[in-house]
N, C-alpha and C. Protein backbone atom coordinates (compact mmCIF):
# COMPACT_ATOMS: atom_id res chain seq x y z
N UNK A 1 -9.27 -14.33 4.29
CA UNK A 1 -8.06 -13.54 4.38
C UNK A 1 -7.83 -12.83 3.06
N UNK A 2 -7.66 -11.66 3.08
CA UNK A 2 -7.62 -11.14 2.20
C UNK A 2 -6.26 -9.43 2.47
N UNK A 3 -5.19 -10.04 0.97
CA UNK A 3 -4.51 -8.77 1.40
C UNK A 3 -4.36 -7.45 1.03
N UNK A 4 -5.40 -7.20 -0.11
CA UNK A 4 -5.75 -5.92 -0.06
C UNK A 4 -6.51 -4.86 0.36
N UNK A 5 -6.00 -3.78 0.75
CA UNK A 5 -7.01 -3.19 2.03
C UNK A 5 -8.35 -2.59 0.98
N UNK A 6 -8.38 -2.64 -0.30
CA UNK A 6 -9.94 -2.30 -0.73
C UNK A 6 -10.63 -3.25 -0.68
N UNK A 7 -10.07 -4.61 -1.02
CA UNK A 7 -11.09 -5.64 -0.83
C UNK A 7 -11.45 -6.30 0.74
N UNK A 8 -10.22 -5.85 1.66
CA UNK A 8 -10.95 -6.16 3.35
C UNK A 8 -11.54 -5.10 3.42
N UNK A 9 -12.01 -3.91 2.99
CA UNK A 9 -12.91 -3.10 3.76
C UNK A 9 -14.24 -3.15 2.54
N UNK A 10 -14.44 -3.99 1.33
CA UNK A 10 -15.32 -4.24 0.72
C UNK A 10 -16.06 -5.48 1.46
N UNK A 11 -15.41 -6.27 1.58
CA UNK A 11 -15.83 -7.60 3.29
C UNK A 11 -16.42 -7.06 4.25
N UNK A 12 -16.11 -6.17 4.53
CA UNK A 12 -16.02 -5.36 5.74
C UNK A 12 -17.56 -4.90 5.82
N UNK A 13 -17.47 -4.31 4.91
CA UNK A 13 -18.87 -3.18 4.88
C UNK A 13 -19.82 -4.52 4.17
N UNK A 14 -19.78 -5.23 3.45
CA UNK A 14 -20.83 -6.23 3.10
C UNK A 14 -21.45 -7.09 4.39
N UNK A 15 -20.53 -7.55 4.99
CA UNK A 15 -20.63 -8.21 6.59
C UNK A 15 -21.90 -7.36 7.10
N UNK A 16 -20.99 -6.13 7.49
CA UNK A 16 -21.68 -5.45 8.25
C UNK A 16 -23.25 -4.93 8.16
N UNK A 17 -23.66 -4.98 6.67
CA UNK A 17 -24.53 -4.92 5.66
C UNK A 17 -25.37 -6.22 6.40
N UNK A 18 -25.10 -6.72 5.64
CA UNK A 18 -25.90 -8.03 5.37
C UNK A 18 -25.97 -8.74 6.78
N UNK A 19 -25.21 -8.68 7.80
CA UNK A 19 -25.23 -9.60 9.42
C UNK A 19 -25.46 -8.74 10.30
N UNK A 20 -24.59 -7.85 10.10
CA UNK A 20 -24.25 -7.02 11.58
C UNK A 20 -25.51 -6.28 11.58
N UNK A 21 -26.08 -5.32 11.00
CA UNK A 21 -26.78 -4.18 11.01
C UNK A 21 -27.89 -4.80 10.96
N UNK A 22 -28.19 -5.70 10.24
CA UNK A 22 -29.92 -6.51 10.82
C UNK A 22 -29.97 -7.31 12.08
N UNK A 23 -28.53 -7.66 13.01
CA UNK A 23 -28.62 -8.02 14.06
C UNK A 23 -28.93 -7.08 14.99
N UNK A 24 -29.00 -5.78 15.52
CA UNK A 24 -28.55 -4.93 16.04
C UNK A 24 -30.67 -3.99 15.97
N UNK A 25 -30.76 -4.33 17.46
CA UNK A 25 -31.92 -3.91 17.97
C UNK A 25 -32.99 -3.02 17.32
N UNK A 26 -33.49 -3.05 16.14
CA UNK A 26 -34.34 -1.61 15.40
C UNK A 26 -34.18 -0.48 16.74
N UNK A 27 -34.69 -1.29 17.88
CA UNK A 27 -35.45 -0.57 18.89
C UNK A 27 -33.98 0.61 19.46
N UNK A 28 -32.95 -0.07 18.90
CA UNK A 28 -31.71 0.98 19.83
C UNK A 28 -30.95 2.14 18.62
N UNK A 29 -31.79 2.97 18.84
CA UNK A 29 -31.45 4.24 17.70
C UNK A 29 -29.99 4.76 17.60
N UNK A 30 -29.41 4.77 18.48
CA UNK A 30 -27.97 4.87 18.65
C UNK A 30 -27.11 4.16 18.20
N UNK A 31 -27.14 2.85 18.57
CA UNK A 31 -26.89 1.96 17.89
C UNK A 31 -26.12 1.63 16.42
N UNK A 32 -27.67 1.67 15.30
CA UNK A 32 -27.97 1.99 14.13
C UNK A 32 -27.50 2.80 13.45
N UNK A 33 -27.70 3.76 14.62
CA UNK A 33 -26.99 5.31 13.86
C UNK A 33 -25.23 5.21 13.67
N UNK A 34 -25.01 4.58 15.15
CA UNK A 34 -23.51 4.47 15.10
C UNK A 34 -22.71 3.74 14.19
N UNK A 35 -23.92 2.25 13.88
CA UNK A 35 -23.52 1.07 12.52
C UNK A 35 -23.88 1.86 11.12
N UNK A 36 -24.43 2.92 10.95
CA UNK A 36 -24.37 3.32 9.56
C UNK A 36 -23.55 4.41 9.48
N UNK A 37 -23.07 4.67 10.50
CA UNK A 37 -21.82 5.76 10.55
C UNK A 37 -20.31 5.22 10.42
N UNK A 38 -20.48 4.10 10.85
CA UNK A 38 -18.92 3.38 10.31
C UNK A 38 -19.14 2.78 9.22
N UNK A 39 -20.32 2.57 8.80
CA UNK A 39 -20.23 2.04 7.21
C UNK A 39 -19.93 3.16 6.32
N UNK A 40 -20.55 4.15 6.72
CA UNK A 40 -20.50 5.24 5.61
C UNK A 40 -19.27 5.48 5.89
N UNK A 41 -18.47 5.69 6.56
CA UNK A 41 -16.45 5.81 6.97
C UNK A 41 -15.90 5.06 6.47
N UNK A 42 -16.28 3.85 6.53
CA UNK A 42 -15.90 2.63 5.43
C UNK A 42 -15.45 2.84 4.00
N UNK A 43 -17.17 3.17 3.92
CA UNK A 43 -17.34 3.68 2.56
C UNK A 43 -16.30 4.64 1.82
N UNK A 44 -16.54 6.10 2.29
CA UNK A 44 -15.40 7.16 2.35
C UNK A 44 -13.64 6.52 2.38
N UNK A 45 -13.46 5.93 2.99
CA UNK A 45 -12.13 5.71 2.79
C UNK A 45 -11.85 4.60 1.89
N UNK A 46 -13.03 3.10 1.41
CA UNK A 46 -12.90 2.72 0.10
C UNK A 46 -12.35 3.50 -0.99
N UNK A 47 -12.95 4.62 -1.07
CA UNK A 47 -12.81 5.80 -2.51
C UNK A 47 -11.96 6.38 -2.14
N UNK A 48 -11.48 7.01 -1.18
CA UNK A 48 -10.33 7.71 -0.91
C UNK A 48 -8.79 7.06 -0.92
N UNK A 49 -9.03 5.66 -0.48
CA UNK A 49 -7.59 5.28 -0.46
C UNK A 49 -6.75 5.00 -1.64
N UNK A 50 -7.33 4.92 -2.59
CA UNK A 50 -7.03 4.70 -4.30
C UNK A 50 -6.11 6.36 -4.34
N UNK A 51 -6.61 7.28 -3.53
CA UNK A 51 -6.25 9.21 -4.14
C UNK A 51 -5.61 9.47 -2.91
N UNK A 52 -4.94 8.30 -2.07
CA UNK A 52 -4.37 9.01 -0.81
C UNK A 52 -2.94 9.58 -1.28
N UNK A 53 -2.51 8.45 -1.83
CA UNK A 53 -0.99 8.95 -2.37
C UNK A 53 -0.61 9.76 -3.33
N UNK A 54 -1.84 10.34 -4.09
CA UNK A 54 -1.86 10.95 -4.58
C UNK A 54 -1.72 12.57 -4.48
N UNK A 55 -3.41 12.55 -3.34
CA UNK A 55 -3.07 13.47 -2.27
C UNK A 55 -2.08 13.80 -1.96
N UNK A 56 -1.22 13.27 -1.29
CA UNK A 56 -0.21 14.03 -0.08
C UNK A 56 0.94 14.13 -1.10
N UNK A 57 1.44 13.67 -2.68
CA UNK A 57 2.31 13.88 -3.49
C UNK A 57 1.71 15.45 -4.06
N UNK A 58 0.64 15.48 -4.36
CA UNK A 58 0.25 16.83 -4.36
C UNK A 58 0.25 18.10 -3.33
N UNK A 59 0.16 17.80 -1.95
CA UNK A 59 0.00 18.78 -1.34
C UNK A 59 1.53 18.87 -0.93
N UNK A 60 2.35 18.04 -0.88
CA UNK A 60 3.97 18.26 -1.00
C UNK A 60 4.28 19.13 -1.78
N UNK A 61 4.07 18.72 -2.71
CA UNK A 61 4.22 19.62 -4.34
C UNK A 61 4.00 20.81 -4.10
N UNK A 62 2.93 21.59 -3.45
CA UNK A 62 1.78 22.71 -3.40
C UNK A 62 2.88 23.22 -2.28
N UNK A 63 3.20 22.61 -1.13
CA UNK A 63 4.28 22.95 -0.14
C UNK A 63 5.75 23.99 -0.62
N UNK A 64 6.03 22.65 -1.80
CA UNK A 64 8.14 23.17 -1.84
C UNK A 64 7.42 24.49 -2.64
N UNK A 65 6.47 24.41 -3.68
CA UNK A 65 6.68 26.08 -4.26
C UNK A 65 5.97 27.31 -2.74
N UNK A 66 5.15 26.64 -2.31
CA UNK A 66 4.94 28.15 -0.96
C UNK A 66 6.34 28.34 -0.36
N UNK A 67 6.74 27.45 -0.16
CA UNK A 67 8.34 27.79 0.67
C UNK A 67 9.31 28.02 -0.21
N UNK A 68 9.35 27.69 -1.55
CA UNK A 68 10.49 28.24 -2.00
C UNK A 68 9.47 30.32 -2.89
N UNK A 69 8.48 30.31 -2.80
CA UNK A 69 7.59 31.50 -3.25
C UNK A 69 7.71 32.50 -1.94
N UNK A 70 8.13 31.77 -0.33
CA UNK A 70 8.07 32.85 0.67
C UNK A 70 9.89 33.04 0.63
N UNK A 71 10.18 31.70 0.33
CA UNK A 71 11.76 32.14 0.73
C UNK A 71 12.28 33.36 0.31
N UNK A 72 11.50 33.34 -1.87
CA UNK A 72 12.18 34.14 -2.30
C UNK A 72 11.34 35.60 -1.81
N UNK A 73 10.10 35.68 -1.57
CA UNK A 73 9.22 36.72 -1.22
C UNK A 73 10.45 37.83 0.42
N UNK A 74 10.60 36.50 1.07
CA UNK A 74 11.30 36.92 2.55
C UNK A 74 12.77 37.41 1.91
N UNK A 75 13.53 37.11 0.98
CA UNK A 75 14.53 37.48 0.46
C UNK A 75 14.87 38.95 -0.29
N UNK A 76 14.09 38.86 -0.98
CA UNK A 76 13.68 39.82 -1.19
C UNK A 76 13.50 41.41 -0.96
N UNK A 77 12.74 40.88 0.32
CA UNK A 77 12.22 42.11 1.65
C UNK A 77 13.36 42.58 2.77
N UNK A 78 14.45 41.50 2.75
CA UNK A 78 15.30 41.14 3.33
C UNK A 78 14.75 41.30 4.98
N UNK A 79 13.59 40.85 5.03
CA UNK A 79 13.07 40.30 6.56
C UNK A 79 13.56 39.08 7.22
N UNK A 80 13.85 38.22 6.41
CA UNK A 80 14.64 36.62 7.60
C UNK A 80 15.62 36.52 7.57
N UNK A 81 16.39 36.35 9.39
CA UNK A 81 17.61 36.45 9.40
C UNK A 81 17.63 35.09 9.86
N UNK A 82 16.94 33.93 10.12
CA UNK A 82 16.97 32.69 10.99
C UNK A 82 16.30 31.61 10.70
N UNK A 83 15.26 32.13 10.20
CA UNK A 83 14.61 30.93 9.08
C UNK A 83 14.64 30.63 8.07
N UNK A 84 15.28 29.48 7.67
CA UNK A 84 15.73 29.38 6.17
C UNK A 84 14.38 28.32 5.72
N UNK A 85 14.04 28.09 4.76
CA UNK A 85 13.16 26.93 4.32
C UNK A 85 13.77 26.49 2.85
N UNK A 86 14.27 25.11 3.25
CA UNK A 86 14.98 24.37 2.58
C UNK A 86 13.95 23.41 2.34
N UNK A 87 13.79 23.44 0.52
CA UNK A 87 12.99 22.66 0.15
C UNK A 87 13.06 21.41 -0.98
N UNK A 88 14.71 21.69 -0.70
CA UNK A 88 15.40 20.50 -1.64
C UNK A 88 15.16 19.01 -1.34
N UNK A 89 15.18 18.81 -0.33
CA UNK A 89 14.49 17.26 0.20
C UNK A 89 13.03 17.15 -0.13
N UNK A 90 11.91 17.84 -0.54
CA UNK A 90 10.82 17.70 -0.42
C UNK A 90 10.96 17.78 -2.18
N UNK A 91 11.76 18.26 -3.11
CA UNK A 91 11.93 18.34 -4.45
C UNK A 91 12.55 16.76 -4.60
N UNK A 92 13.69 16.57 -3.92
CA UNK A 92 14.14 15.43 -4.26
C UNK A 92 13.19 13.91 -4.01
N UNK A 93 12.02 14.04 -2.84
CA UNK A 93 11.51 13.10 -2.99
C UNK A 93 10.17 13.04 -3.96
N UNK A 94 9.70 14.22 -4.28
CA UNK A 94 8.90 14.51 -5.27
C UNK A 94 9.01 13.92 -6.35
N UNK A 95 10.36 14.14 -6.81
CA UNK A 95 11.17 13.38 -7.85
C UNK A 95 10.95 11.75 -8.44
N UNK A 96 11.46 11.67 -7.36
CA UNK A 96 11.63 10.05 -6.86
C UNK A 96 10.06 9.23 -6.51
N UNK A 97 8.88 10.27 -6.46
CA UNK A 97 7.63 9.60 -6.47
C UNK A 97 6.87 9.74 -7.85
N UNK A 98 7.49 9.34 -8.55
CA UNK A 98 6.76 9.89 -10.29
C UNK A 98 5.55 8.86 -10.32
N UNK A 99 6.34 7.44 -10.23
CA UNK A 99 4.75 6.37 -10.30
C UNK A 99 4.18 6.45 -8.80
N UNK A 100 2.46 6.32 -9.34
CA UNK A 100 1.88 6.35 -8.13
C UNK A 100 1.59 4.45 -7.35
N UNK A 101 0.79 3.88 -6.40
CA UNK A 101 0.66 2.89 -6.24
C UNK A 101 0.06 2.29 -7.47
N UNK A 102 -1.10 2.85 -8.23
CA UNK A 102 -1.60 2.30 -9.27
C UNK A 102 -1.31 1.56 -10.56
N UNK A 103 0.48 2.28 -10.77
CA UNK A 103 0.95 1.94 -11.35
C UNK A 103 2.13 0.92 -11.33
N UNK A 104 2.16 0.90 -10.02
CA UNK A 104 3.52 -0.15 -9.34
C UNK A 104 2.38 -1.58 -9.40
N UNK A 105 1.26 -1.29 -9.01
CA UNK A 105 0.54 -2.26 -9.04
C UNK A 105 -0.17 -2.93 -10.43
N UNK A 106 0.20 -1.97 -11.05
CA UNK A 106 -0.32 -2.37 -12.56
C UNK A 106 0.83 -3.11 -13.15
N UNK A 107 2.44 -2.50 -12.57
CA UNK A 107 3.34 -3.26 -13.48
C UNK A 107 3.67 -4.98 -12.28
N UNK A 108 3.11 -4.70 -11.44
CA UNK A 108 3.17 -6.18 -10.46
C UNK A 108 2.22 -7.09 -10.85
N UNK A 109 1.08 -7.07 -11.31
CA UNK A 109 0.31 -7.67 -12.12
C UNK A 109 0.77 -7.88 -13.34
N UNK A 110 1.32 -7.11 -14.38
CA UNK A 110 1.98 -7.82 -15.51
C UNK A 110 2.87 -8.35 -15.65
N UNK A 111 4.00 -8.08 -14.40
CA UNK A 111 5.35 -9.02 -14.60
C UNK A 111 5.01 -10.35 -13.64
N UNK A 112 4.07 -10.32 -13.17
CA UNK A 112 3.36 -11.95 -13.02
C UNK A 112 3.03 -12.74 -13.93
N UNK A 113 2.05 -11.85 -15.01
CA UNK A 113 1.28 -12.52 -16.02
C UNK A 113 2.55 -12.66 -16.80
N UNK A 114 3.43 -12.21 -17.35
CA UNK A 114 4.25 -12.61 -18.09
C UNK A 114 5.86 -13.39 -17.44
N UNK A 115 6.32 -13.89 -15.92
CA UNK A 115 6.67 -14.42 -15.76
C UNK A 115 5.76 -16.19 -15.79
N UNK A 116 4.86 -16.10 -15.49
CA UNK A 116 4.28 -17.10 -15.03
C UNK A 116 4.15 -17.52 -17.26
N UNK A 117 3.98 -16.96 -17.83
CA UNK A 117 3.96 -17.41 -19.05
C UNK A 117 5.36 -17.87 -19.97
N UNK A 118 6.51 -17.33 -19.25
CA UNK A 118 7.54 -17.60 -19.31
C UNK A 118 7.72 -19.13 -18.89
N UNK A 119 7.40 -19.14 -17.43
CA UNK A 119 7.67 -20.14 -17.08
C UNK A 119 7.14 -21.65 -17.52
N UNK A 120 5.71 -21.19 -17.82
CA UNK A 120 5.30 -22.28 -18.79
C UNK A 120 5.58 -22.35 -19.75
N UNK A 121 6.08 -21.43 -20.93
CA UNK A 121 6.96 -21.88 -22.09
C UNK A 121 8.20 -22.36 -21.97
N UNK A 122 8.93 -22.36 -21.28
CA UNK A 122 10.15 -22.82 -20.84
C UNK A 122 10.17 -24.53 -20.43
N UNK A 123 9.16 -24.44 -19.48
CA UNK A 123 9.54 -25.91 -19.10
C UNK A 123 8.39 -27.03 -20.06
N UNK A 124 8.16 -26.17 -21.18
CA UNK A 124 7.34 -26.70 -21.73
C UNK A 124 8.42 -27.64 -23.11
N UNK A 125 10.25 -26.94 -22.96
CA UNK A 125 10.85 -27.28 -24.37
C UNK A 125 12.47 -27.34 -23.37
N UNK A 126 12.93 -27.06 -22.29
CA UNK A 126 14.12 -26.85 -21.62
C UNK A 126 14.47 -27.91 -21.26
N UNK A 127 15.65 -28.32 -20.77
CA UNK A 127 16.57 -29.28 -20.58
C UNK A 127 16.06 -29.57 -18.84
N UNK A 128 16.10 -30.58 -18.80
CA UNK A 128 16.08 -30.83 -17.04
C UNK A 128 16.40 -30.22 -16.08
N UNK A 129 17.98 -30.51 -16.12
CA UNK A 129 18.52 -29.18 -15.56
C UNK A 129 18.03 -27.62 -15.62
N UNK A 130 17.69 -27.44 -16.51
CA UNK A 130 17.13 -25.76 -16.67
C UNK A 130 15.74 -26.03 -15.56
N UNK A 131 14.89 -26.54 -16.09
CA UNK A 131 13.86 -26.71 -15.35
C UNK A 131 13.85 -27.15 -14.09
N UNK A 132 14.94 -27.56 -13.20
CA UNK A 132 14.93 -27.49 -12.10
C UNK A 132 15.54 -26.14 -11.43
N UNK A 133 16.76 -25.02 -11.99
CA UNK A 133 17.05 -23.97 -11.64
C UNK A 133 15.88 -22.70 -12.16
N UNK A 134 14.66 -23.46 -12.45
CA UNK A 134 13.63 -22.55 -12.81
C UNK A 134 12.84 -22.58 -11.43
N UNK A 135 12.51 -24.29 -11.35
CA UNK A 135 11.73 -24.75 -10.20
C UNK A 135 12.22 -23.94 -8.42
N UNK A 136 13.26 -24.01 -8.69
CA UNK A 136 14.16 -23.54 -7.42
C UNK A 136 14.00 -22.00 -7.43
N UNK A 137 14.02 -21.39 -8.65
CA UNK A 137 14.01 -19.87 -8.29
C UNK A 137 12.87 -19.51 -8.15
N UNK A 138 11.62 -20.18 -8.55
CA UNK A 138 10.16 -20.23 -8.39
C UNK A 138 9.79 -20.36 -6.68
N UNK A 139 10.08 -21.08 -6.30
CA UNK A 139 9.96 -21.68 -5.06
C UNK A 139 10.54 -20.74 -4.49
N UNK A 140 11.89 -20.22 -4.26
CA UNK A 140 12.80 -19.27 -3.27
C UNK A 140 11.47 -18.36 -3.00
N UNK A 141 11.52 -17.92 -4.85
CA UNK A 141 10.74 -16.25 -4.70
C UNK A 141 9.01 -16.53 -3.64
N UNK A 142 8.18 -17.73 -4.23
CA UNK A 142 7.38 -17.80 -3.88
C UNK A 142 7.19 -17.83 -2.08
N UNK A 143 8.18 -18.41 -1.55
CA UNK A 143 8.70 -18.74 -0.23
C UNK A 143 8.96 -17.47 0.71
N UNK A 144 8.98 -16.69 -0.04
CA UNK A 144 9.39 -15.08 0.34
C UNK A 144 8.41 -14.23 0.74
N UNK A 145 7.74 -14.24 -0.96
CA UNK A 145 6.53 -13.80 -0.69
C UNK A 145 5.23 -13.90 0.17
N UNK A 146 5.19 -15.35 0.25
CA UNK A 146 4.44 -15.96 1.50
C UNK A 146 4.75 -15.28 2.64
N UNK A 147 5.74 -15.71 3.05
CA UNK A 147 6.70 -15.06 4.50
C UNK A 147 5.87 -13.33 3.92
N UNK A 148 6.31 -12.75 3.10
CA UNK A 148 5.76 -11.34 3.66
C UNK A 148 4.28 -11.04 3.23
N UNK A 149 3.50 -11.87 2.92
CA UNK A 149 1.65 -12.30 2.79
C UNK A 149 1.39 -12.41 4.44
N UNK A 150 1.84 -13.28 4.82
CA UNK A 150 1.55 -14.16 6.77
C UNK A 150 1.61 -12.60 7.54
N UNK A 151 2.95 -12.19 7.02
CA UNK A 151 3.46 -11.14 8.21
C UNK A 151 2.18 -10.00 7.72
N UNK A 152 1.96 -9.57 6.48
CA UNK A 152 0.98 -8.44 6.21
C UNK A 152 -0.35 -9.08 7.16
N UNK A 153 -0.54 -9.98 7.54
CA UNK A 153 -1.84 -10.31 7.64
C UNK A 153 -1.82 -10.60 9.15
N UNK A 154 -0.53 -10.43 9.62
CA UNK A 154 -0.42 -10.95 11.07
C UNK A 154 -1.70 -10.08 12.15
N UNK A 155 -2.24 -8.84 11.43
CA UNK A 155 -3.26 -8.10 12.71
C UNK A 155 -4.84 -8.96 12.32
N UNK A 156 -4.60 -9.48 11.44
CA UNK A 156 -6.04 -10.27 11.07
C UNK A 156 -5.96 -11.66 12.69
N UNK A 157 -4.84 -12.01 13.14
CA UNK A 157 -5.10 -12.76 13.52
C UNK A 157 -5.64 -14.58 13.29
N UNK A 158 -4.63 -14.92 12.05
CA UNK A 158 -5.15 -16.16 11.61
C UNK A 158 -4.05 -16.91 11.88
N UNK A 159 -2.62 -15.94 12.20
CA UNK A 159 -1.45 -17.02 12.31
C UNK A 159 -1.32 -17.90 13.75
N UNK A 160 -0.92 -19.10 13.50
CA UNK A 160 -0.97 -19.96 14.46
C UNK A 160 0.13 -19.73 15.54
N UNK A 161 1.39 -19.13 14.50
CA UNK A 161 2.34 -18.82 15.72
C UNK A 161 2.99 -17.80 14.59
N UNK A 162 1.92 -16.30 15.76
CA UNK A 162 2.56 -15.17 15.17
C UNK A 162 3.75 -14.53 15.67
N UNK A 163 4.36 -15.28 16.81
CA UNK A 163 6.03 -14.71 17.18
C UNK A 163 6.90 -15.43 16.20
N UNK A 164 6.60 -16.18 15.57
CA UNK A 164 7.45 -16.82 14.31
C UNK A 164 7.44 -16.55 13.17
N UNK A 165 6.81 -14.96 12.85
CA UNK A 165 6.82 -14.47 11.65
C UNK A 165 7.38 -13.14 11.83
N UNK A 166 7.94 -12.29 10.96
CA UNK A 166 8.77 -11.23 11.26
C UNK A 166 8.05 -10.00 11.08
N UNK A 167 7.75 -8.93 11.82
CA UNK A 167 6.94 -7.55 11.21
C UNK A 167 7.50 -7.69 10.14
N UNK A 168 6.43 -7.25 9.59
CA UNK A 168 6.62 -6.49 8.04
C UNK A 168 6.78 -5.32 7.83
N UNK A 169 7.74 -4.46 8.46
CA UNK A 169 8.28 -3.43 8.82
C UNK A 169 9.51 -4.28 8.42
N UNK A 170 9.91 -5.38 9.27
CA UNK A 170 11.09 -5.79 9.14
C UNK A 170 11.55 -6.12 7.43
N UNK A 171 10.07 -6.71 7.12
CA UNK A 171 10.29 -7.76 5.93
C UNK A 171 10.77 -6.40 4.87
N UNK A 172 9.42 -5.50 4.80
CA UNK A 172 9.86 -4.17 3.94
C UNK A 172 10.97 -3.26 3.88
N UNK A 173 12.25 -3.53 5.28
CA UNK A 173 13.12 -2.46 4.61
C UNK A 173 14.14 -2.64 3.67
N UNK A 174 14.51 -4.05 3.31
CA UNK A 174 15.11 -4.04 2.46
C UNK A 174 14.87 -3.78 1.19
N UNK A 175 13.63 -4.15 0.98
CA UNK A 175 13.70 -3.58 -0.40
C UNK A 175 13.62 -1.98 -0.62
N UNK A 176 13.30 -0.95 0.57
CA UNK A 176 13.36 0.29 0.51
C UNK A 176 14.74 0.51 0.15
N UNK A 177 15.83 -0.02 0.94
CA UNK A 177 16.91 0.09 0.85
C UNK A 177 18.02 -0.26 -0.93
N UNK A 178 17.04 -1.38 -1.41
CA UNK A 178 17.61 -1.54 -2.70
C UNK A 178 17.24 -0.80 -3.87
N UNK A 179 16.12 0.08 -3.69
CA UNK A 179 15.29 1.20 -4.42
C UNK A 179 16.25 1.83 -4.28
């Protein structure tokens, strides 16, 4: 089980490598052809998914100036009486996407490494009491996270009872909402 989608489709394509594609008939050309055609898709979207969000923050970008470059072009000419192109929502979320995943993921990796170092200096010199309202907020958070690990993983099919875990649609809107 694994919950990042570069490292399940690095599984993915090794499997398929190493089991699948030497199982699979020399003799059936189609086949073969079809198993090195989803590897190589594999492949392709390994490298691509790192520049997806990147992508489409760029071609947004490339968007609000054509529409605000025709608005003023159509203004101008005084040719549009009915189409307006309003590109303030596509500015405002532009805005609001400054860090990319790389970097949300870079600062989620360090405020691990440096909570988790916290936490061992702490209960390494703290009062009992402290160290149990450490233990407890450790646990909540960890308890959470789990709950939304199970639910990310619910299409893998490993949960024992997946009507007892919540989409992760569900689990994710709150924190959209506290952003």
């Amino acid at each position: 089980m694994q919950l990042r989608a570069d490292i399940q489709i690095t599984s993915i394509l090794k499997a398929l490598n190493d089991v699948v594609l030497p199982a699979i008939d020399p003799g059936n050309q189609l086949a073969q052809e079809q198993a090195r055609l989803c590897m190589g898709l594999l492949d392709l979207m390994s490298r691509q998914l790192p520049l997806q969000f990147r992508f489409d923050v760029d071609e947004l970008k490339r968007l609000a100036n054509l529409g605000e470059a025709l608005a003023e072009a159509a203004g101008v000419s005084g040719s549009t009486e009915t189409v307006q192109v309003d590109t303030a929502y596509a500015r405002d979320v532009l805005n609001r996407a400054q860090a990319g995943p790389s970097e949300v993921l870079a600062a989620t990796h360090a405020l691990r490494a440096s909570t988790s170092a916290l936490v061992q200096e702490v209960c390494g010199k703290a009062p009992c009491q402290a160290i149990t309202r450490i233990e407890r907020l450790v646990l909540d958070a960890s308890r959470e996270q789990l709950l939304r690990d199970r639910s990310w993983l619910l299409p893998q099919r490993w949960e024992p009872a997946p009507d007892a875990i919540p989409a992760i649609e569900a689990l994710l809107a709150p924190a959209q909402d506290e952003a």
